[in-house]
Protein backbone atom coordinates (compact mmCIF):
# COMPACT_ATOMS: atom_id res chain seq x y z
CA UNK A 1 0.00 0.00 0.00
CA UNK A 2 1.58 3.59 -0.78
CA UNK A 3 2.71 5.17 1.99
CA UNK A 4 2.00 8.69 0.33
CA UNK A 5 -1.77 8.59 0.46
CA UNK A 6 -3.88 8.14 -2.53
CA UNK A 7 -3.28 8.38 -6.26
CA UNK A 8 -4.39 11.82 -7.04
CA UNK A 9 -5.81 10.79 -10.66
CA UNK A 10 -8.31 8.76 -8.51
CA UNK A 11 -9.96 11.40 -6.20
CA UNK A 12 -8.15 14.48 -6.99
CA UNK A 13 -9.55 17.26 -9.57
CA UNK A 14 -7.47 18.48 -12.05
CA UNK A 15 -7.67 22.14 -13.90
CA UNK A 16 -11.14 22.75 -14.94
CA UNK A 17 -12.74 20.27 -12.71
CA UNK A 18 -15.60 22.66 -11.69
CA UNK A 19 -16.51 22.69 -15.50
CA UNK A 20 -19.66 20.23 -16.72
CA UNK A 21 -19.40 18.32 -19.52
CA UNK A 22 -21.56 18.02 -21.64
CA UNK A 23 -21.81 14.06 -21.59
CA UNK A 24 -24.05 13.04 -18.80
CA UNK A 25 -23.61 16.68 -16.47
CA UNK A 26 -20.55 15.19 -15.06
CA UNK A 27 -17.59 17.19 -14.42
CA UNK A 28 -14.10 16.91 -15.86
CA UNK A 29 -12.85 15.57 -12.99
CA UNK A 30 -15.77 13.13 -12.54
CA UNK A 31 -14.94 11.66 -16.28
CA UNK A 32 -10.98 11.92 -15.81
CA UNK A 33 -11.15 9.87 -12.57
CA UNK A 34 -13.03 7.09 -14.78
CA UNK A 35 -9.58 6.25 -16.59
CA UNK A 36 -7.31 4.58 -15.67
CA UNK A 37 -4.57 4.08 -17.98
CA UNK A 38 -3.63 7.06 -20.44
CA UNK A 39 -1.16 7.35 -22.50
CA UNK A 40 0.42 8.38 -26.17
CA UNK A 41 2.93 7.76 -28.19
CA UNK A 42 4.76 4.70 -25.93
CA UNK A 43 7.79 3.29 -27.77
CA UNK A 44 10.86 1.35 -26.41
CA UNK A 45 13.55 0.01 -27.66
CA UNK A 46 16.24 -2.58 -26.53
CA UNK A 47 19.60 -2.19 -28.60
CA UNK A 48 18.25 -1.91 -32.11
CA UNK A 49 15.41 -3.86 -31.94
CA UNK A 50 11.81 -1.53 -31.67
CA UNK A 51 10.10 -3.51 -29.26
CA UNK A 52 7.29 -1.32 -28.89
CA UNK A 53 5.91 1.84 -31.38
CA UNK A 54 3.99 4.60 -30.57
CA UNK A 55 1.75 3.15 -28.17
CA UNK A 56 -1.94 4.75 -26.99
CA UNK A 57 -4.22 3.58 -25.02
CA UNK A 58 -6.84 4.70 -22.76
CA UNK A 59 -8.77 2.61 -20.17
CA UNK A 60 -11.48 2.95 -17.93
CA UNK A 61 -11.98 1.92 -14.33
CA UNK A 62 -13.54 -1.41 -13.92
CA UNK A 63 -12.91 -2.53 -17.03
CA UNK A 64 -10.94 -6.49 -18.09
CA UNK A 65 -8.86 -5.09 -20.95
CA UNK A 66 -7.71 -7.76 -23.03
CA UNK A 67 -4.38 -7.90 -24.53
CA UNK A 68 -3.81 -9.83 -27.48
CA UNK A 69 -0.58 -10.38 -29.76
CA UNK A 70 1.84 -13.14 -30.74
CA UNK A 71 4.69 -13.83 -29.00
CA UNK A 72 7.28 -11.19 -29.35
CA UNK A 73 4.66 -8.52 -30.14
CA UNK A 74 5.61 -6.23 -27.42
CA UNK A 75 3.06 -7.29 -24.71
CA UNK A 76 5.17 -8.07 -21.58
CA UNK A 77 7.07 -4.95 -22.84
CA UNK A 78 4.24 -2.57 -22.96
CA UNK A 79 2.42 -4.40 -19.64
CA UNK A 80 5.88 -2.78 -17.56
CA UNK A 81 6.19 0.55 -18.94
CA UNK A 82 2.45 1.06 -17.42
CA UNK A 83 3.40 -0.48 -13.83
CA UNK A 84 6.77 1.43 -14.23
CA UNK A 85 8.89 -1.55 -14.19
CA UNK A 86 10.23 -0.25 -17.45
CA UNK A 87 10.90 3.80 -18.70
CA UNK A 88 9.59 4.40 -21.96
CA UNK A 89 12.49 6.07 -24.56
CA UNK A 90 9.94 8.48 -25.83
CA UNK A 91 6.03 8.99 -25.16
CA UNK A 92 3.47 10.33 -22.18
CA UNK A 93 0.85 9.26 -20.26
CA UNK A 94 -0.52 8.71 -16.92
CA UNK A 95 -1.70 5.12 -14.61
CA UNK A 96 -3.59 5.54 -11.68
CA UNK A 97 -2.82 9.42 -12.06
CA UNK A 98 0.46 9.18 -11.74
CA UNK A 99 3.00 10.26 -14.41
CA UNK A 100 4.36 6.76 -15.99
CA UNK A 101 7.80 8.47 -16.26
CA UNK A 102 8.20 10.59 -13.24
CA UNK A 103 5.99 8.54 -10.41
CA UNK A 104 6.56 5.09 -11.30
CA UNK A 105 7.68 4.56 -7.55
CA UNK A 106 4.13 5.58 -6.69
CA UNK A 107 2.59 3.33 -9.46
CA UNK A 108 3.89 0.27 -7.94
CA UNK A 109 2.09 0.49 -4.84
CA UNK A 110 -1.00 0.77 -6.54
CA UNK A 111 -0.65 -2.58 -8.74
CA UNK A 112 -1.02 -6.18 -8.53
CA UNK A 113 1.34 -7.62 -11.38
CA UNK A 114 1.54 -11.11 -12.40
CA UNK A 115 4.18 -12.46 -14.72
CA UNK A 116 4.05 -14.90 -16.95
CA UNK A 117 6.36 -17.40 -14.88
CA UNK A 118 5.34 -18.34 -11.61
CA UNK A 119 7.73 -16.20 -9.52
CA UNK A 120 6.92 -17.06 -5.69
CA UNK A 121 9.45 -19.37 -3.36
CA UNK A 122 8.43 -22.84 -4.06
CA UNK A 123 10.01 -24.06 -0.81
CA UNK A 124 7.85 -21.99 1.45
CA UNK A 125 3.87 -22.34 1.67
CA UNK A 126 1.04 -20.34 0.55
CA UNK A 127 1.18 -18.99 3.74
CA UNK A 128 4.77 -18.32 4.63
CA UNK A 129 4.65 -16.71 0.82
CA UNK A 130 1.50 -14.08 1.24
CA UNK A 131 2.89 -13.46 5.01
CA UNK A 132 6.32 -12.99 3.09
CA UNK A 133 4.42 -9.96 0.39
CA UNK A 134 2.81 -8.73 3.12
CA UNK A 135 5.86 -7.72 4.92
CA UNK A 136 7.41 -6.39 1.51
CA UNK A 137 4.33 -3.60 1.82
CA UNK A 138 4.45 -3.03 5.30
CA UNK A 139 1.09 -4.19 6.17
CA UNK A 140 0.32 -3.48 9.54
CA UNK A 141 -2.65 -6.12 9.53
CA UNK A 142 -0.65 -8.15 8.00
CA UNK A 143 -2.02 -11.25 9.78
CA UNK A 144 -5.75 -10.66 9.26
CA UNK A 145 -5.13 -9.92 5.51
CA UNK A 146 -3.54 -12.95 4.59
CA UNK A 147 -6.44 -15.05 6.63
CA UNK A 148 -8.67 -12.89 4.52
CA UNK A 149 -7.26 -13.34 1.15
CA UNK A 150 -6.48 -17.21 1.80
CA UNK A 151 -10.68 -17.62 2.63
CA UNK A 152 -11.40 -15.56 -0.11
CA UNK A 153 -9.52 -17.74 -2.96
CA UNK A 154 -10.71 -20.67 -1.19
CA UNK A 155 -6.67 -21.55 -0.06
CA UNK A 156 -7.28 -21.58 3.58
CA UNK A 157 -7.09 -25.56 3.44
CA UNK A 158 -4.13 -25.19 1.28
CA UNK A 159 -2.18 -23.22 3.20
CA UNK A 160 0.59 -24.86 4.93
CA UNK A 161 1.37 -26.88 1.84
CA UNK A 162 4.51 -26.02 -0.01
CA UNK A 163 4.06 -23.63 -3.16
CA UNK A 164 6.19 -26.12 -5.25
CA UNK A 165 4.05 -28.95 -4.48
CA UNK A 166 0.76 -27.05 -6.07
CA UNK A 167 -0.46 -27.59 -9.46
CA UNK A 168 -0.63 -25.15 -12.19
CA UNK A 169 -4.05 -23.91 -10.93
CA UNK A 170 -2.96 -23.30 -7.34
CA UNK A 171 -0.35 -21.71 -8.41
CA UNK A 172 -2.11 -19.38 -10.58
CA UNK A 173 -4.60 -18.99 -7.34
CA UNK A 174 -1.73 -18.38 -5.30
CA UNK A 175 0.06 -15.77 -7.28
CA UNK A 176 -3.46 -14.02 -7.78
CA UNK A 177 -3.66 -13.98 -4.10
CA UNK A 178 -0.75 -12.24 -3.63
CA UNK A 179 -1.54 -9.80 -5.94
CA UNK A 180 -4.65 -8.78 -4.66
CA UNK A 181 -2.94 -8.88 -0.82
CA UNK A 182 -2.15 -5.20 -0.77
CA UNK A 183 -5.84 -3.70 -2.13
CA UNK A 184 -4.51 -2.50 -6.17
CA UNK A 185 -6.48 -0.56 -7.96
CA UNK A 186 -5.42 -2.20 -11.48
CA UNK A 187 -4.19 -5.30 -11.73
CA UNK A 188 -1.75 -6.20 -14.46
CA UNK A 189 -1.67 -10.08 -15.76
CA UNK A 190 0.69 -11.22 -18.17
CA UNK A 191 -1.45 -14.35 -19.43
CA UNK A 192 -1.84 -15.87 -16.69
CA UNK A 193 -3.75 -19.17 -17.59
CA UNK A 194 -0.72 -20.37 -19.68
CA UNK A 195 -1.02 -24.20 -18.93
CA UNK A 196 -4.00 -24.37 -16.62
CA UNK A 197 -7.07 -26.50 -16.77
CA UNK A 198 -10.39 -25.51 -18.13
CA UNK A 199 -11.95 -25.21 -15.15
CA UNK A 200 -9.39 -23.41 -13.49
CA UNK A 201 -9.42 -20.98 -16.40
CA UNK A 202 -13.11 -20.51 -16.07
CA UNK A 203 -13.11 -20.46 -12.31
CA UNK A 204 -10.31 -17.41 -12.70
CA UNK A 205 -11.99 -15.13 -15.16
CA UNK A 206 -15.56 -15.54 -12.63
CA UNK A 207 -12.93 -13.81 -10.17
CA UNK A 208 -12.08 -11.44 -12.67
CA UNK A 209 -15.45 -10.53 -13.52
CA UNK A 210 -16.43 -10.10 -9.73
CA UNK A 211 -12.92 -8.33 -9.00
CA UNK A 212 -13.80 -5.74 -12.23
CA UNK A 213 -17.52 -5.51 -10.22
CA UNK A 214 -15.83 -3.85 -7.43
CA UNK A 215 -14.02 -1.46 -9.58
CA UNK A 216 -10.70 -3.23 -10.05
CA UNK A 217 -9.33 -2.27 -13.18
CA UNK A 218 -7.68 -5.67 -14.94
CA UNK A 219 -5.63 -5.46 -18.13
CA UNK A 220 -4.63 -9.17 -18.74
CA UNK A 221 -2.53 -10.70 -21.82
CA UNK A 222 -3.64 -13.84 -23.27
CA UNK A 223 -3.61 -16.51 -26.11
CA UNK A 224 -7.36 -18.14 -25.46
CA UNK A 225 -9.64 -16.31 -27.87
CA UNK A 226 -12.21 -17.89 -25.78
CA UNK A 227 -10.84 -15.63 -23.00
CA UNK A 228 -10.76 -12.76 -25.40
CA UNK A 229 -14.41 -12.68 -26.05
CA UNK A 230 -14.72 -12.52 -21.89
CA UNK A 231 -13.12 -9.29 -21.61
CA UNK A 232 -15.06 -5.91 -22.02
CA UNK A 233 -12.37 -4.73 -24.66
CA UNK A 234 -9.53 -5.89 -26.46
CA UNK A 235 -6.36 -4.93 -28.30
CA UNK A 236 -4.31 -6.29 -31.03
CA UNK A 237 -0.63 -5.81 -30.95
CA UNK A 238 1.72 -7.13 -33.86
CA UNK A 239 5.16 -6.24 -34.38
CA UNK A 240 5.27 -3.62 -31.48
CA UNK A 241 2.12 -1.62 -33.06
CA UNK A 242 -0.95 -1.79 -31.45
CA UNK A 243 -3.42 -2.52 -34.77
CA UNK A 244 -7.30 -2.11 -33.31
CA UNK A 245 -8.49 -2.01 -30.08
CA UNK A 246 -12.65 -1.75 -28.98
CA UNK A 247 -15.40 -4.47 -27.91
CA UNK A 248 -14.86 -7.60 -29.70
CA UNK A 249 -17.92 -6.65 -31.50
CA UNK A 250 -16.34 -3.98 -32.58
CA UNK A 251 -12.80 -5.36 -33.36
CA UNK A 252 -14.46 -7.85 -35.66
CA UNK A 253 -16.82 -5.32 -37.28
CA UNK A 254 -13.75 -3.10 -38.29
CA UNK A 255 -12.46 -5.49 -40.63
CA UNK A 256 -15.55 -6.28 -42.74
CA UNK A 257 -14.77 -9.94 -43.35
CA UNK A 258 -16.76 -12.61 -44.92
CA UNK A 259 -16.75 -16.39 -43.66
CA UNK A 260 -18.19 -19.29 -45.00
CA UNK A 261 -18.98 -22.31 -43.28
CA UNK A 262 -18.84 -25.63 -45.35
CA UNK A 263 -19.93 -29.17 -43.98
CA UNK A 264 -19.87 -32.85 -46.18
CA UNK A 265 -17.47 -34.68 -48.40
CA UNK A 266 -14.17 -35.01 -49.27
CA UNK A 267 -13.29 -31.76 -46.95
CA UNK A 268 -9.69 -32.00 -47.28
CA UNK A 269 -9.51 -31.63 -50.92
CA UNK A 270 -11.83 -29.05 -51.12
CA UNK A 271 -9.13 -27.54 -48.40
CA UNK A 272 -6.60 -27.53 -50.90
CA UNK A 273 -8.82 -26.03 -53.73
CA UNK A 274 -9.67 -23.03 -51.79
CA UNK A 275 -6.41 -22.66 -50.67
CA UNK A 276 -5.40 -21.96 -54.44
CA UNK A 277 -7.98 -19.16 -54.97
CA UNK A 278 -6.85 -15.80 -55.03
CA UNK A 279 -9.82 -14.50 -53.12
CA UNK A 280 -9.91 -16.59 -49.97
CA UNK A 281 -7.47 -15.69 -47.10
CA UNK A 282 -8.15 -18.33 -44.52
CA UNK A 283 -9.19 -22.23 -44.61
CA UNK A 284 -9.61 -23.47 -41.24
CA UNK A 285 -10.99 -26.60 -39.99
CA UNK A 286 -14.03 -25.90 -37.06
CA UNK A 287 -14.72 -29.48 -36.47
CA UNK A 288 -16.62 -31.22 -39.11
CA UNK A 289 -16.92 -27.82 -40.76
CA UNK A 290 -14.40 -25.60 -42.92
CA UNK A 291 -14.66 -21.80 -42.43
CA UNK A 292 -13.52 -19.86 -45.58
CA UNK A 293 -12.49 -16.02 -45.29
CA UNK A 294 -12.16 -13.22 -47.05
CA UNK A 295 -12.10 -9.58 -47.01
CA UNK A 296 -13.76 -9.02 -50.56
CA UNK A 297 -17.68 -10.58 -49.96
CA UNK A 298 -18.04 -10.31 -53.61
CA UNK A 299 -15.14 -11.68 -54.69
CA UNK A 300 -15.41 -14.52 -52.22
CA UNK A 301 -18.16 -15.47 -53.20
CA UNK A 302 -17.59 -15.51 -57.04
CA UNK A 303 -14.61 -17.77 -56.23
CA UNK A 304 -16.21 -20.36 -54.43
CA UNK A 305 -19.68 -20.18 -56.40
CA UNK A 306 -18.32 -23.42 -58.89
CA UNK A 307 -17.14 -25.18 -55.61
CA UNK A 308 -20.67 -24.89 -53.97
CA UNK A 309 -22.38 -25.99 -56.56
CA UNK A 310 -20.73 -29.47 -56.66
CA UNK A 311 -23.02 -32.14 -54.81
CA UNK A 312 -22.50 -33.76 -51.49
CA UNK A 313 -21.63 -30.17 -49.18
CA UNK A 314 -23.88 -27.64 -47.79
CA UNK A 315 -22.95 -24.06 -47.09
CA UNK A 316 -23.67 -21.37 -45.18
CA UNK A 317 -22.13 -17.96 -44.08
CA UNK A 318 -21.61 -17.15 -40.88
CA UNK A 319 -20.39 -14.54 -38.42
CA UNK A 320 -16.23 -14.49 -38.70
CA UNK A 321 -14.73 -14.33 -35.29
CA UNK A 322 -11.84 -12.83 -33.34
CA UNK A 323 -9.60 -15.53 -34.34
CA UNK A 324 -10.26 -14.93 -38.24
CA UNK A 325 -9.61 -11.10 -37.47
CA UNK A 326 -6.09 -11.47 -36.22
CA UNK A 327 -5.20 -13.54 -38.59
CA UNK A 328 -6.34 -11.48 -41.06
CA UNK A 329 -4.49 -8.49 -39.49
CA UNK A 330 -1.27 -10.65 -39.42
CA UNK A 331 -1.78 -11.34 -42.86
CA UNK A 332 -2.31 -7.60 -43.55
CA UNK A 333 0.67 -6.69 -41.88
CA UNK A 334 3.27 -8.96 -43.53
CA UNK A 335 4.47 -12.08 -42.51
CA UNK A 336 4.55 -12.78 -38.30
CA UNK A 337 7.63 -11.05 -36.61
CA UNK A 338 10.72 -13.72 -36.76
CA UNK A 339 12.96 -11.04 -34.77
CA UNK A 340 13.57 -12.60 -31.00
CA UNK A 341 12.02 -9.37 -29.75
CA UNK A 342 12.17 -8.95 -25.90
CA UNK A 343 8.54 -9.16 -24.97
């Protein structure tokens, strides 16, 4: 917890605060204290590789930001310049009302962060661990809050048993717990279901969801596009470049693509036929069904017109998904990134 009293961007007013706006009669200071994370033109670089270019992005309290990118993108990258593990080379911007640059001290208090690797002693236990944060912030109550945390992630029975000894879901629980231990505001997780269990997955996102309730801001990384429809927006980064960001509704809706859905015979071949026509970006196999994409609906449709009419198939279009967007994107922006860029 910071020992300097609130962030100021959450209950301070700036200039002008007194003014209405003309959105809903709130003030300016009423709207500004709404976002969380703010901030233009973000780039880093490590040696001569551009990790991360011209970065903006603006999110609002309570919301599960999703951040989405292949490895190497610039995810982990861009996930510490906002917590201020990491100074941007060039670019502005403000988390939790604090100036990313100038107050990242004060940032850190205000954060839960959760790397990718599980990064607590595995010869201690849940306990000894949490106990072990707990001192690291100074907690006075420290005690009472890590009895409170344990019941509330459902690791009270847990607790004595050695972090090393847990599987990849009590691990994940675990590290959560910790993060939440010192009250954040925003919580930072750099995808954190890598290599857990469906139910543990779903079980984490209902915290999420109930954490983002209470007005816990949660900007999380991930590969699951089943956990990318979950969050209230998303982002796309590629190459260091963040390429659309929105609802998934609207991330999908920006790129105006056409799919096709094809069930019935011989699928495989008819695989490799579409694969050959200049019109059609994507074959993928849904199971028993192909889904054929395209950003041209006319086109696509003028290419595969002999193909549906041969016997034995039915067809259908359907809605294309996140997973056909960023693949389209990837497409549109060249080839994916070979460079061994520091995430």
């Amino acid at each position: 917890m910071s020992a300097e009293g609130p962030p100021r961007g959450a209950n301070s007013a700036p200039l002008g605060g007194s003014e209405r706006s003309e959105r809903g009669g709130r003030s300016n200071a009423e709207a500004d204290s709404d976002v969380v994370i703010d901030v233009r033109g973000l780039n880093k670089f490590f040696g001569k590789n551009h990790v991360v270019r011209d970065l903006s992005l603006s999110v609002r309290r309570g919301e599960i930001f999703g951040f989405l990118g292949p490895n190497g993108s610039g995810k982990t990258t861009s996930i510490r310049m906002l917590c201020g593990l990491l100074t941007p080379d060039s670019g502005e911007g403000r988390c939790l009302g604090f100036d990313i640059v100038a107050e990242a001290k004060s940032i850190k208090r205000e954060v839960g962060y959760m790397t990718q690797r599980f990064s607590f002693w595995e010869d201690l236990t849940i306990r000894e661990n949490l106990k072990f944060i707990a001192r690291m912030y100074g907690m006075k109550d420290a005690r009472s809050k890590v009895d409170a945390t344990l019941a509330h992630l459902g690791l009270t029975e847990r607790a004595d048993q050695l972090a090393g000894a847990l599987s990849g879901g009590w691990k994940q629980r675990l590290a959560l717990a910790a993060c939440l231990l010192h009250d954040p505001k925003l919580l930072l997780l750099d995808e954190p279901t890598a290599g857990v269990d469906p139910k543990a997955r779903r079980d984490f996102w209902e915290e999420l969801h109930a954490l983002a309730a209470q007005g816990i801001t949660v900007l999380v990384s991930t590969h699951y596009m089943d956990e990318a429809e979950r969050c209230h927006k998303l982002g796309y980064i590629l190459n260091g470049r963040l390429l659309v960001q929105g609802t998934a509704r609207e991330v999908i809706d920006s790129q105006s693509l056409t799919t096709w859905s094809v069930t019935g015979a011989n699928l495989p071949e008819l695989a490799e036929a579409l694969r050959k026509l200049a019109a059609v970006e994507q074959v993928a196999a849904f199971g028993t069904a192909l889904h054929i994409t395209g950003s041209d609906s006319t086109q696509l449709r003028t290419a595969i017109t002999p193909l549906m009419a041969e016997s034995g198939r039915d067809w259908s279009q359907v809605e294309p998904g996140l997973e056909d967007v960023f693949i389209h994107l990837m497409r549109e922006a060249g080839e994916a990134p070979t460079a061994k860029a520091a995430q």
